[in-house]
PDB file of N, CA and C in Angstrom:
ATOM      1  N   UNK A   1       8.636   1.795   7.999  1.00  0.00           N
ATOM      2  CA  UNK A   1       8.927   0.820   6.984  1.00  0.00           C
ATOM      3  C   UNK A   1       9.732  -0.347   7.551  1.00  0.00           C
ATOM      4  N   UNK A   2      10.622  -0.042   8.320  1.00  0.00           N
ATOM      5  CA  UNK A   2      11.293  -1.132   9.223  1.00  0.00           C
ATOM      6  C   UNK A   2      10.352  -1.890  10.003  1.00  0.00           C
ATOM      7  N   UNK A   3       9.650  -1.553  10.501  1.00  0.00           N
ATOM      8  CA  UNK A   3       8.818  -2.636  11.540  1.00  0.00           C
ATOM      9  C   UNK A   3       7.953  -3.098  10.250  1.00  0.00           C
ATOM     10  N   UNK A   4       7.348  -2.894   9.259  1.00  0.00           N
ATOM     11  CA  UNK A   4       6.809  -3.159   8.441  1.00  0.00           C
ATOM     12  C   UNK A   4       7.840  -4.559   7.749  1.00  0.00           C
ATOM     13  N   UNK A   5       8.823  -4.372   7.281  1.00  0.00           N
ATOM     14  CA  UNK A   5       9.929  -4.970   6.892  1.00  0.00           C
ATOM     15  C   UNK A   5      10.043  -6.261   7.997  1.00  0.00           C
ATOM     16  N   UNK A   6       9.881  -5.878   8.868  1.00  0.00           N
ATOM     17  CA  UNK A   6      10.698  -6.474  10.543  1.00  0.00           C
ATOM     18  C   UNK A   6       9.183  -7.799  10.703  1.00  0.00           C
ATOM     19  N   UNK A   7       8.251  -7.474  10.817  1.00  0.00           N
ATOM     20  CA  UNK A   7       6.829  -8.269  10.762  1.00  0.00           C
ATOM     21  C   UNK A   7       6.837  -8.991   9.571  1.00  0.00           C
ATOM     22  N   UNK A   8       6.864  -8.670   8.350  1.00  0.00           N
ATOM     23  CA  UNK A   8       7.015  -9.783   7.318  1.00  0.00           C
ATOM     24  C   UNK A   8       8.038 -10.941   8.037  1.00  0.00           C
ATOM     25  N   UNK A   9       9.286 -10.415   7.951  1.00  0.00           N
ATOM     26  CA  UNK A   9      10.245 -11.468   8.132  1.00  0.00           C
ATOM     27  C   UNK A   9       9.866 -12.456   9.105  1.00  0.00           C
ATOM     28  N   UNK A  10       9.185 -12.111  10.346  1.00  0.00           N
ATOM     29  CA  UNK A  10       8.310 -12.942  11.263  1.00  0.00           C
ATOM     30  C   UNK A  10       7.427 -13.389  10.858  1.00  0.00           C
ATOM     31  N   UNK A  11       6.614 -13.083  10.278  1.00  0.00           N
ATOM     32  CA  UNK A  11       5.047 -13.813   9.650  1.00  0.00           C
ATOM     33  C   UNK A  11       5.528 -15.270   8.702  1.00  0.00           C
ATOM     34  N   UNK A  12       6.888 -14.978   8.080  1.00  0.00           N
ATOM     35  CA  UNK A  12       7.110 -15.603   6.930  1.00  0.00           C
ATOM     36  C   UNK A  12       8.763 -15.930   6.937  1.00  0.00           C
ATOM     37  N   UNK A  13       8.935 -16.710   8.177  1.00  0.00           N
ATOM     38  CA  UNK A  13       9.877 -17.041   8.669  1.00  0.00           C
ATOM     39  C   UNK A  13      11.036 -18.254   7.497  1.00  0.00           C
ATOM     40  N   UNK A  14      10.259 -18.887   7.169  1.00  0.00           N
ATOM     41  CA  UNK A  14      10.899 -19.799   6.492  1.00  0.00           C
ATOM     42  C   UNK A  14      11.188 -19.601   4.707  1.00  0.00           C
ATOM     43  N   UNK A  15      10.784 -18.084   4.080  1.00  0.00           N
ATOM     44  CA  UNK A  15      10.712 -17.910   3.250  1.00  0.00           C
ATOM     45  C   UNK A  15      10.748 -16.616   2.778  1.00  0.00           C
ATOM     46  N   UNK A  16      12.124 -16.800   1.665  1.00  0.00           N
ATOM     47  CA  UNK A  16      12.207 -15.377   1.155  1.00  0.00           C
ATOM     48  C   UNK A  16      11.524 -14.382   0.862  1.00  0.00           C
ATOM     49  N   UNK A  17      11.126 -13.143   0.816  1.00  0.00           N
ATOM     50  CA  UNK A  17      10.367 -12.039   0.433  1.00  0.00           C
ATOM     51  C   UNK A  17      10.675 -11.369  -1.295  1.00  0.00           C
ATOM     52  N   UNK A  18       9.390 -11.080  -1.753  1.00  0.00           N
ATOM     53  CA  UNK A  18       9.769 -10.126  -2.741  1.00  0.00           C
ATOM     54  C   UNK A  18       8.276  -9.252  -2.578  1.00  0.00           C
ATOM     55  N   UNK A  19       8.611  -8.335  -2.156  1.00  0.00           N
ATOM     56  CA  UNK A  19       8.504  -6.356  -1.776  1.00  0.00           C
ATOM     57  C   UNK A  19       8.366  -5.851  -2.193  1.00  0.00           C
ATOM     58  N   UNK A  20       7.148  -5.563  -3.616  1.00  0.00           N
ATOM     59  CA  UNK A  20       7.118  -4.781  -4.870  1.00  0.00           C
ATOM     60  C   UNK A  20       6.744  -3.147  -3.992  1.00  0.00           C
ATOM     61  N   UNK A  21       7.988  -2.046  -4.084  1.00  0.00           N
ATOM     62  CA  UNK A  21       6.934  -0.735  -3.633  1.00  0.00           C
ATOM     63  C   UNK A  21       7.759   0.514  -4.539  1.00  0.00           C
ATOM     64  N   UNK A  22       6.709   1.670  -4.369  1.00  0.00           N
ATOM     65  CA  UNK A  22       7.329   3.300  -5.113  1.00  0.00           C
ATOM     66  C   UNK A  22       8.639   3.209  -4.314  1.00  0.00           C
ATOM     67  N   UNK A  23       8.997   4.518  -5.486  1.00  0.00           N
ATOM     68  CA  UNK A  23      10.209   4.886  -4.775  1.00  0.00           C
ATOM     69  C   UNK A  23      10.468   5.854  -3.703  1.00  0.00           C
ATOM     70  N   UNK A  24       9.194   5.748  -2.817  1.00  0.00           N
ATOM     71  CA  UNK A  24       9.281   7.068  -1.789  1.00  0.00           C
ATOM     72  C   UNK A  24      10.620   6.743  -1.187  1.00  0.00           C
ATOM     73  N   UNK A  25      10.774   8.274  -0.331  1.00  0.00           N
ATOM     74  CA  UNK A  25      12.064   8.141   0.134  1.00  0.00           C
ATOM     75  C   UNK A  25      12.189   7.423   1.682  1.00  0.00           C
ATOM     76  N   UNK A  26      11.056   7.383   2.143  1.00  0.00           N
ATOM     77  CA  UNK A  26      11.239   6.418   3.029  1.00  0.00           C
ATOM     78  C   UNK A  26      11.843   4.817   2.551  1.00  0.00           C
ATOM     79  N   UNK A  27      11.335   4.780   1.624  1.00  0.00           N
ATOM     80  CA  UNK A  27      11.780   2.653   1.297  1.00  0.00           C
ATOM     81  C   UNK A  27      13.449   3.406   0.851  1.00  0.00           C
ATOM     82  N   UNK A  28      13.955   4.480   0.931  1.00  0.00           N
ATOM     83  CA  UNK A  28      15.461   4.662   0.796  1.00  0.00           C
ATOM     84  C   UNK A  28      15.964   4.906   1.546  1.00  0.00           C
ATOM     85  N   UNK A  29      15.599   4.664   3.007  1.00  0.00           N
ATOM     86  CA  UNK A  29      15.962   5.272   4.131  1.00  0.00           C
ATOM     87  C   UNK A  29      17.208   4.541   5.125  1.00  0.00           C
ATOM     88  N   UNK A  30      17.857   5.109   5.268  1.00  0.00           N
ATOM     89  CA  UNK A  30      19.169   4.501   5.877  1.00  0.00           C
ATOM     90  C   UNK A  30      18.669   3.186   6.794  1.00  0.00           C
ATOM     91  N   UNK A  31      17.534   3.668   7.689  1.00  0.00           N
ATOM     92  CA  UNK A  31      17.427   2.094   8.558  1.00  0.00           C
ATOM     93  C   UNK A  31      16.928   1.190   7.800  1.00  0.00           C
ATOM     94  N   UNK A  32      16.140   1.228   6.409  1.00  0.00           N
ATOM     95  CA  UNK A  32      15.254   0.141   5.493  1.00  0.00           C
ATOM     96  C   UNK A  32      17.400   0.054   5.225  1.00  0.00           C
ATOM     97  N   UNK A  33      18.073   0.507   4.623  1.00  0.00           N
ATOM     98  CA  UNK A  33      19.621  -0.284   4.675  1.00  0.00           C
ATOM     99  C   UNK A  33      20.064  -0.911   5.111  1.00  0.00           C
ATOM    100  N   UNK A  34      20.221  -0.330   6.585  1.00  0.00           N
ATOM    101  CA  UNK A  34      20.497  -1.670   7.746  1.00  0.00           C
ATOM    102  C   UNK A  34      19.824  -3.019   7.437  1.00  0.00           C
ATOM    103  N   UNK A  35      18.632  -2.972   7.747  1.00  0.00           N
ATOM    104  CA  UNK A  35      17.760  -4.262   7.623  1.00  0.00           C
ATOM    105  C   UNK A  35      18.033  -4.632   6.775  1.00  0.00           C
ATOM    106  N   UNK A  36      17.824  -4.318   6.038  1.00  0.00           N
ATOM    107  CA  UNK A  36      18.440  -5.155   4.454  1.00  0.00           C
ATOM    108  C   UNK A  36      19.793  -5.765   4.457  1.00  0.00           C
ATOM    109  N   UNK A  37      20.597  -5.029   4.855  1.00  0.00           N
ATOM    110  CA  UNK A  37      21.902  -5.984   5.171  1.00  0.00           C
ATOM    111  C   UNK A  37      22.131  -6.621   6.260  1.00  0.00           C
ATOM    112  N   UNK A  38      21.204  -6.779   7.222  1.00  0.00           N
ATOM    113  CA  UNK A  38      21.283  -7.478   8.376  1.00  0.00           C
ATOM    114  C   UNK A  38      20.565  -8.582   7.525  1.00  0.00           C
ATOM    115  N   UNK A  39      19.753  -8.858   6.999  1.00  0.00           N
ATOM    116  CA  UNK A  39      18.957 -10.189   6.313  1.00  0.00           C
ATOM    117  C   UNK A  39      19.631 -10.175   4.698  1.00  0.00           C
ATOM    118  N   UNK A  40      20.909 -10.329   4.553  1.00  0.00           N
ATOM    119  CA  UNK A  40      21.087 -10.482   2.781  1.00  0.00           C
ATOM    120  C   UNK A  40      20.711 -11.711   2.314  1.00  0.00           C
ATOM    121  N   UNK A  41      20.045 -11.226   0.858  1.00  0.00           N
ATOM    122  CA  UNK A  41      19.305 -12.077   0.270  1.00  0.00           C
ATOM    123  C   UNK A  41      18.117 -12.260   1.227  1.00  0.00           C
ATOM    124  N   UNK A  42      17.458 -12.547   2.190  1.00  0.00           N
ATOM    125  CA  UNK A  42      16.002 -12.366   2.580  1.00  0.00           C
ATOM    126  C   UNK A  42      15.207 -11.970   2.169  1.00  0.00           C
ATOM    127  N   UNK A  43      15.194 -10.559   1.592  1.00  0.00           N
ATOM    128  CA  UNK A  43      14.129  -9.460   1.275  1.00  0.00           C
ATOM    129  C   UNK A  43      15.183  -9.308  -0.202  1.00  0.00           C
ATOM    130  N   UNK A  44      14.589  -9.195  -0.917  1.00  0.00           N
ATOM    131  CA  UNK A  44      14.228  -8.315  -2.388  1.00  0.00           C
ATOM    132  C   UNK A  44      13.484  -7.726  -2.909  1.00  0.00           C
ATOM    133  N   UNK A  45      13.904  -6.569  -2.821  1.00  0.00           N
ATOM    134  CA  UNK A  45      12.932  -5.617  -3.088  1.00  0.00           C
ATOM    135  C   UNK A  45      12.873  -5.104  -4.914  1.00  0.00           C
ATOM    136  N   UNK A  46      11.711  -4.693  -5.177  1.00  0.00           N
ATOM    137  CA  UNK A  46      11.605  -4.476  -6.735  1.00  0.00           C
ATOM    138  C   UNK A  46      10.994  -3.581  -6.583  1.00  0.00           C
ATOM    139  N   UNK A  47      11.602  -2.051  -7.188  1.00  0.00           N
ATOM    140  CA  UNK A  47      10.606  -0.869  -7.408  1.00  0.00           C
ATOM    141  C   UNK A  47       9.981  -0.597  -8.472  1.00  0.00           C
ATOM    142  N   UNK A  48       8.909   0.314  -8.515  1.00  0.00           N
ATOM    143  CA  UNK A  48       8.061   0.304  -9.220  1.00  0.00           C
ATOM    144  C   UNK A  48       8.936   1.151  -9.689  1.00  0.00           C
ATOM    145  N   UNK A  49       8.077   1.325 -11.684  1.00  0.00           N
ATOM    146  CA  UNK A  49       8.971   2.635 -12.583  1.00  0.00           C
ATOM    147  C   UNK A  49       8.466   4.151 -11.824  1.00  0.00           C
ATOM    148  N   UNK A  50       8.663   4.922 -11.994  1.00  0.00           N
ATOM    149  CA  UNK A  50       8.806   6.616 -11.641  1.00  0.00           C
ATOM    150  C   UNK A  50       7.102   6.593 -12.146  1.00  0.00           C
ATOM    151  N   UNK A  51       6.063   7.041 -11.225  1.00  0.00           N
ATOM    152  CA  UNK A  51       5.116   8.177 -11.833  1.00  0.00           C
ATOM    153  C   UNK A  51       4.585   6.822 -12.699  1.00  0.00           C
ATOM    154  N   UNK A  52       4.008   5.553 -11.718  1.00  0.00           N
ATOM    155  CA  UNK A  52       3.293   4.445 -11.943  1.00  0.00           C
ATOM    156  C   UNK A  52       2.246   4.390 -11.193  1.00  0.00           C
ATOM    157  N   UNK A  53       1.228   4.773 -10.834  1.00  0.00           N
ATOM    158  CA  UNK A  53       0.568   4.815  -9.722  1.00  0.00           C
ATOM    159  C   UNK A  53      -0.766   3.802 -10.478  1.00  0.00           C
ATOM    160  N   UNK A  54      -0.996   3.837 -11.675  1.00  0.00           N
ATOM    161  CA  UNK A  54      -1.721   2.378 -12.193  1.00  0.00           C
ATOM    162  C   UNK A  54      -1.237   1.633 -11.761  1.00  0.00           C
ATOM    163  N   UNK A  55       0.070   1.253 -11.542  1.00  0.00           N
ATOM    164  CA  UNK A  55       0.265   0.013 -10.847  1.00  0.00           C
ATOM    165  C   UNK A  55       0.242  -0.428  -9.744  1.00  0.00           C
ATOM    166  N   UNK A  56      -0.133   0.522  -8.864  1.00  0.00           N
ATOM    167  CA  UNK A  56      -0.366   0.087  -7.317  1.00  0.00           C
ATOM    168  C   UNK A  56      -1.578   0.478  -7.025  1.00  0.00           C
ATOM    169  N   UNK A  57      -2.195  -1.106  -6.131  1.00  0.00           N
ATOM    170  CA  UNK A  57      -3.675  -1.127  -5.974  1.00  0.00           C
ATOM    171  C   UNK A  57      -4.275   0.240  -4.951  1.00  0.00           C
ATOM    172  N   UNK A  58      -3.476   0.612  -3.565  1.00  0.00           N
ATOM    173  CA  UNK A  58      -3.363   1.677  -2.745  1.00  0.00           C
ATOM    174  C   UNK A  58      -4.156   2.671  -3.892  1.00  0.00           C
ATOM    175  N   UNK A  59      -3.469   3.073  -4.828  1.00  0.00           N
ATOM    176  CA  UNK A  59      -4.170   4.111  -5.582  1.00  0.00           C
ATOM    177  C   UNK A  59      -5.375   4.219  -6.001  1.00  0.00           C
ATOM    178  N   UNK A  60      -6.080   3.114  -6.484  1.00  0.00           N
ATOM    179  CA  UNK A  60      -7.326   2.949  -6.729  1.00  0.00           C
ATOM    180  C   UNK A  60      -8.338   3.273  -5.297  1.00  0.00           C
ATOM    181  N   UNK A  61      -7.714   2.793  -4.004  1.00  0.00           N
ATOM    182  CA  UNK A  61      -8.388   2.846  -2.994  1.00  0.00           C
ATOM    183  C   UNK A  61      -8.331   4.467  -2.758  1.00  0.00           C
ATOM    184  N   UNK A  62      -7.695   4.800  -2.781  1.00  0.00           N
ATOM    185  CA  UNK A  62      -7.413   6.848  -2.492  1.00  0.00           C
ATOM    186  C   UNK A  62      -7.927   7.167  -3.661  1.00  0.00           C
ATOM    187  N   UNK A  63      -8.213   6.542  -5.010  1.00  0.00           N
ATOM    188  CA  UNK A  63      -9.582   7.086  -5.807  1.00  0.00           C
ATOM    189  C   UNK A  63     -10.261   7.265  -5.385  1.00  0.00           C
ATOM    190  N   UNK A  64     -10.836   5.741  -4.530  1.00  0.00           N
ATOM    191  CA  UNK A  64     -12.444   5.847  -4.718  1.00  0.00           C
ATOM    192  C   UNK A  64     -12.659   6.525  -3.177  1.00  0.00           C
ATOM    193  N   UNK A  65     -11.464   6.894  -2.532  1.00  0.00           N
ATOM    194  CA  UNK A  65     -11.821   7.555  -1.388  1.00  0.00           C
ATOM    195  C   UNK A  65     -12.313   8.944  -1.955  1.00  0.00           C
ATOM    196  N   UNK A  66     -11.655   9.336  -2.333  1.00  0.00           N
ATOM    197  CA  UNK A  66     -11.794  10.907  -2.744  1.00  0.00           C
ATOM    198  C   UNK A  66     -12.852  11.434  -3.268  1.00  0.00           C
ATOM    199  N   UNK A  67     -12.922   9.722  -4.871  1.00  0.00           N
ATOM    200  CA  UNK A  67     -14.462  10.496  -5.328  1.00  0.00           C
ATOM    201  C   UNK A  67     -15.833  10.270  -4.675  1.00  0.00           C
ATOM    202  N   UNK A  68     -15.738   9.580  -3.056  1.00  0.00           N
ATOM    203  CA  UNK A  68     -16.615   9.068  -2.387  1.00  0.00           C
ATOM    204  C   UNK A  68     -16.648  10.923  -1.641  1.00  0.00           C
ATOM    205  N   UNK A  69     -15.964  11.213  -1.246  1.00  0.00           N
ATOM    206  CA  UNK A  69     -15.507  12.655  -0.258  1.00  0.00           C
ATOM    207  C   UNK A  69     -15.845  13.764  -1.242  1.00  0.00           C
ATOM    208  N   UNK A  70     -15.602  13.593  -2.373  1.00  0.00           N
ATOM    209  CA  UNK A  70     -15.666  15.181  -3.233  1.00  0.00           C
ATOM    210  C   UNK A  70     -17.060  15.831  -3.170  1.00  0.00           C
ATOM    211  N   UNK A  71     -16.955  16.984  -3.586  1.00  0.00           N
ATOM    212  CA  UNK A  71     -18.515  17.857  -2.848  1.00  0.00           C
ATOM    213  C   UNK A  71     -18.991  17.914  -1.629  1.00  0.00           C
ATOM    214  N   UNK A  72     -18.085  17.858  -0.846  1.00  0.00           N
ATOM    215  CA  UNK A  72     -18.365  18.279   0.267  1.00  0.00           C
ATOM    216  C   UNK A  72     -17.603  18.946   1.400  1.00  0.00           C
ATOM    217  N   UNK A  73     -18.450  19.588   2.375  1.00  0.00           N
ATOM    218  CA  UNK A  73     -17.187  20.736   2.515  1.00  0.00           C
ATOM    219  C   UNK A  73     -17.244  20.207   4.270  1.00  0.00           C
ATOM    220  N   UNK A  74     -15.926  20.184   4.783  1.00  0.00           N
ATOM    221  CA  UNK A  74     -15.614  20.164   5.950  1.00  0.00           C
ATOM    222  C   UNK A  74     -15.280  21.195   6.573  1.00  0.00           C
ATOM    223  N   UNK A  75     -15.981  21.561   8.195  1.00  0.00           N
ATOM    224  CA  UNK A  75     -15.354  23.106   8.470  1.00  0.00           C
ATOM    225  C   UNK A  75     -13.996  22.538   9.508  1.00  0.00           C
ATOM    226  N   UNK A  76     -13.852  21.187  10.029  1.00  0.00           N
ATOM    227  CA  UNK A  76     -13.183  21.350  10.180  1.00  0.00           C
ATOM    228  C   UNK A  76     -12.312  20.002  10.402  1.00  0.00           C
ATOM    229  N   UNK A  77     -11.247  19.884  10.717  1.00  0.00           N
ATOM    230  CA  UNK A  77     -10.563  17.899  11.012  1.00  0.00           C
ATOM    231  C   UNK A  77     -11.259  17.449  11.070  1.00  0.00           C
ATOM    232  N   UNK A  78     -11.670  17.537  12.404  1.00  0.00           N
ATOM    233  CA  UNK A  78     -12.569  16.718  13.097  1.00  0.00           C
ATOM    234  C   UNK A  78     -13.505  15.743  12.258  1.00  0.00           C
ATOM    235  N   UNK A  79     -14.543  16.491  11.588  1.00  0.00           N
ATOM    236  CA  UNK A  79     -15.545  16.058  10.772  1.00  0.00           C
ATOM    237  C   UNK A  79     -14.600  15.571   9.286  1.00  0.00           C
ATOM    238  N   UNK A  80     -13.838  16.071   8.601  1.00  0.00           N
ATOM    239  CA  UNK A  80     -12.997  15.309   8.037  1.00  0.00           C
ATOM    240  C   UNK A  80     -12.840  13.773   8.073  1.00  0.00           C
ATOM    241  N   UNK A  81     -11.674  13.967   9.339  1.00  0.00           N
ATOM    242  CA  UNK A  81     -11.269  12.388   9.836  1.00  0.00           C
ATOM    243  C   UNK A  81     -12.595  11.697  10.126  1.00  0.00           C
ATOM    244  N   UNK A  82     -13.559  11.562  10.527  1.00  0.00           N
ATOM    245  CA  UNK A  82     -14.354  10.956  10.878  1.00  0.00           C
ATOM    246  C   UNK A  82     -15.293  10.967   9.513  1.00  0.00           C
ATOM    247  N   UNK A  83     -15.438  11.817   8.512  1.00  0.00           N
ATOM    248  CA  UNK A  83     -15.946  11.047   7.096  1.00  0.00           C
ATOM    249  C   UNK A  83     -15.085  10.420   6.311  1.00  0.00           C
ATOM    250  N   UNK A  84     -13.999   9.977   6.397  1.00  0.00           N
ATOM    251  CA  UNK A  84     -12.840   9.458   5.552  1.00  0.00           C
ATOM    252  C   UNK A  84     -13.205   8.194   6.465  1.00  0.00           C
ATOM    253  N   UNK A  85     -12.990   7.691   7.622  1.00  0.00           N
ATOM    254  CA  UNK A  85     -12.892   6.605   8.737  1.00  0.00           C
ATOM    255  C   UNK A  85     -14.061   6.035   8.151  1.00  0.00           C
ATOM    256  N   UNK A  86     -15.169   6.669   7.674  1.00  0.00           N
ATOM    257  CA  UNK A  86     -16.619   6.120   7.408  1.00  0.00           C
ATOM    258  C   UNK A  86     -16.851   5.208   6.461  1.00  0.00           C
ATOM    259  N   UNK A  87     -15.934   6.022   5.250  1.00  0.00           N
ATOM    260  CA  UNK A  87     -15.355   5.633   4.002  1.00  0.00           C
ATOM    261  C   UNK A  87     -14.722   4.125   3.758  1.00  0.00           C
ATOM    262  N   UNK A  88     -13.502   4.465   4.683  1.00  0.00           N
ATOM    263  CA  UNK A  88     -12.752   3.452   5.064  1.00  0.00           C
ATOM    264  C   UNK A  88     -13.386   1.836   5.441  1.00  0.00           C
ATOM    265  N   UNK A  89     -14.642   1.809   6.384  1.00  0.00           N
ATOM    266  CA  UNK A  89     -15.135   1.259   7.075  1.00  0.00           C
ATOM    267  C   UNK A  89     -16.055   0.217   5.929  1.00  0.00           C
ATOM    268  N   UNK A  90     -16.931   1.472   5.200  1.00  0.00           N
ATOM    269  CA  UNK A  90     -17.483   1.055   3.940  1.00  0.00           C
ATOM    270  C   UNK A  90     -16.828   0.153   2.894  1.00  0.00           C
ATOM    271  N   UNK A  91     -15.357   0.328   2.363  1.00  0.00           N
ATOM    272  CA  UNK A  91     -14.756  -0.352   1.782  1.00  0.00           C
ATOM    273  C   UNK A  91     -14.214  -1.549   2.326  1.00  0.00           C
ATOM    274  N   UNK A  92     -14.222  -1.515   3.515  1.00  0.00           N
ATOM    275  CA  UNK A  92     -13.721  -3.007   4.464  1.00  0.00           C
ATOM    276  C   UNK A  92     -15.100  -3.736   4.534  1.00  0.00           C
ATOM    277  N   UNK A  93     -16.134  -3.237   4.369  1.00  0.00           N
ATOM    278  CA  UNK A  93     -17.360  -4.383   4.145  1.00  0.00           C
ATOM    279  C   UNK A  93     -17.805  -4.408   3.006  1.00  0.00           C
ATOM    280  N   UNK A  94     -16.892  -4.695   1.681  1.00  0.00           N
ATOM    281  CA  UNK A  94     -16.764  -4.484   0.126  1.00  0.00           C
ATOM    282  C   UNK A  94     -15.717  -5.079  -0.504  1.00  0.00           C
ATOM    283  N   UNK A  95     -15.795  -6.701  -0.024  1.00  0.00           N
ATOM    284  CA  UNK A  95     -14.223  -7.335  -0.866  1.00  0.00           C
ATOM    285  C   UNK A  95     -14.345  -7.655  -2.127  1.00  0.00           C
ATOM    286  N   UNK A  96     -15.670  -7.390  -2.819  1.00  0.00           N
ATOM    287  CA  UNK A  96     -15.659  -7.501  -3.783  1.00  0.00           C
ATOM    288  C   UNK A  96     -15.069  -6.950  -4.747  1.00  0.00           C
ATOM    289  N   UNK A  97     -15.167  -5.043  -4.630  1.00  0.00           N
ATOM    290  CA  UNK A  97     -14.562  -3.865  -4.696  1.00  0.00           C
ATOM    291  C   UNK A  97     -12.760  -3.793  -4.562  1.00  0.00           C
ATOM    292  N   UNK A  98     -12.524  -4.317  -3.004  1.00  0.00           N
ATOM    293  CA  UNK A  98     -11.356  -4.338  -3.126  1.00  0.00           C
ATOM    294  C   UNK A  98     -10.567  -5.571  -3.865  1.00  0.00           C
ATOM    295  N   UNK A  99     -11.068  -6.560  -4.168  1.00  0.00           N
ATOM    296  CA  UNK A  99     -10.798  -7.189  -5.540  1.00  0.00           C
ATOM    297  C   UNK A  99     -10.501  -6.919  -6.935  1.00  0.00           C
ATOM    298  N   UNK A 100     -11.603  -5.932  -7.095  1.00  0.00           N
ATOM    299  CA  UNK A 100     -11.380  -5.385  -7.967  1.00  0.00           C
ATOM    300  C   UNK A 100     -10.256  -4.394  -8.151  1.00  0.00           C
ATOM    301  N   UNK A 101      -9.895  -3.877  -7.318  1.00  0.00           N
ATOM    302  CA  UNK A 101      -8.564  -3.274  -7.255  1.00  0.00           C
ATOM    303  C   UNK A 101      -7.475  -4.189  -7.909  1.00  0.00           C
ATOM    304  N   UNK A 102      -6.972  -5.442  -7.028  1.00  0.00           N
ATOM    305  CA  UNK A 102      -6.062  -6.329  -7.463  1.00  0.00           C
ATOM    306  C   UNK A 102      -6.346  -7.079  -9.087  1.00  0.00           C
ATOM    307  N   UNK A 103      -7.377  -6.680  -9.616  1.00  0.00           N
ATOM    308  CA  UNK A 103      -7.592  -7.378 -11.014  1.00  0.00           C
ATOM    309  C   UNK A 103      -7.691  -6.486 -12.066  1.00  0.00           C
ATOM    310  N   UNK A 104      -7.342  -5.312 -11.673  1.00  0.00           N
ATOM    311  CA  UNK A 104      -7.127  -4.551 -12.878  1.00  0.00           C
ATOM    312  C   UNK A 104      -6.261  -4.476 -13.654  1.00  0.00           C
ATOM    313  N   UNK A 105      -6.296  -4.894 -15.166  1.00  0.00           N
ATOM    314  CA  UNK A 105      -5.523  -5.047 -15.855  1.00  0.00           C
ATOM    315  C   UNK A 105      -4.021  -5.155 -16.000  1.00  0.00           C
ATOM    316  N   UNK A 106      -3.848  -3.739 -15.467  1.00  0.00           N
ATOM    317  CA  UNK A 106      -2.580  -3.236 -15.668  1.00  0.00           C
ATOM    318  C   UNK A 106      -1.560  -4.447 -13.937  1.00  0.00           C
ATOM    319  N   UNK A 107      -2.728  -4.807 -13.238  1.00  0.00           N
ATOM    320  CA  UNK A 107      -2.002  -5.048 -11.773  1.00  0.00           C
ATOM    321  C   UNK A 107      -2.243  -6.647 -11.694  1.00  0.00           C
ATOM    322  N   UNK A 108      -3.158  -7.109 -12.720  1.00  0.00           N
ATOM    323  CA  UNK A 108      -3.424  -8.406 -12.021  1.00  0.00           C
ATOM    324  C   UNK A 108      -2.532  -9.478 -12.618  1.00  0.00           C
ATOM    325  N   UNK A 109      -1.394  -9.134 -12.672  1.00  0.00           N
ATOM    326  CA  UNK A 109      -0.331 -10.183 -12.956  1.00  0.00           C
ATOM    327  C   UNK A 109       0.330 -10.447 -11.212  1.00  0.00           C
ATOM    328  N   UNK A 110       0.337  -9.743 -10.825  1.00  0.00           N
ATOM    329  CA  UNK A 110       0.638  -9.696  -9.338  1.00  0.00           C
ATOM    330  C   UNK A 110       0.014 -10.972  -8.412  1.00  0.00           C
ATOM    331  N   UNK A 111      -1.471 -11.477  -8.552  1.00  0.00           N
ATOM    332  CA  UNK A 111      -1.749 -11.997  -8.261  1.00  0.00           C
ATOM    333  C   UNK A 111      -2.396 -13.647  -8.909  1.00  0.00           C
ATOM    334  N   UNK A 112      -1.878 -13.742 -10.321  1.00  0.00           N
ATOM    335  CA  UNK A 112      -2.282 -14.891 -11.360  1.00  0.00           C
ATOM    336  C   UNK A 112      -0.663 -15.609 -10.589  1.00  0.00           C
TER     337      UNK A 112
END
């Protein structure tokens, strides 16, 4: 999350951040602290409410991963990781799709 944190601030040098994410316990993690007080006021972060997962687009994508994957049986990783990667690959030549993620109702204030 820090180098994540650490690359924004570079990409977007001349301009404050706002960081909408869950409350995993990584984004609570003593070094996401540091950074944060090494840049005050830079980054503002806004968490999402508890057990929101309509509101983050990520989720829709691990939908349609899953219901792309369901019924079928892997014997083992291997073949796993490499039908999920397939998946993956499929949805990166589909911006239409992943559009549709960002315009769903509940999310597309995020981007108006």
């Amino acid at each position: 999350m820090v180098w994540f944190l650490s690359q924004l601030c570079r990409r977007y040098r001349k301009r404050d951040l706002l960081v909408i994410w869950d409350g995993a316990a990584i984004h609570r993690s003593e070094a996401v602290k540091a950074l944060l007080r090494e840049r005050p006021r830079r980054i503002h972060l806004e968490r999402l409410p508890a057990h929101s997962p309509e509101l983050t687009p990520v989720e829709l994508v691990w939908n349609q991963l899953k219901g792309n994957l369901k019924n079928q049986v892997f014997t083992n990783l291997d073949e796993l990781t490499i039908a999920i990667l397939e998946q993956v690959k499929r949805l990166e030549k589909n911006p239409t799709l992943i559009n549709a993620f960002f315009n769903k109702k509940e999310i597309a204030f995020i981007i108006d």
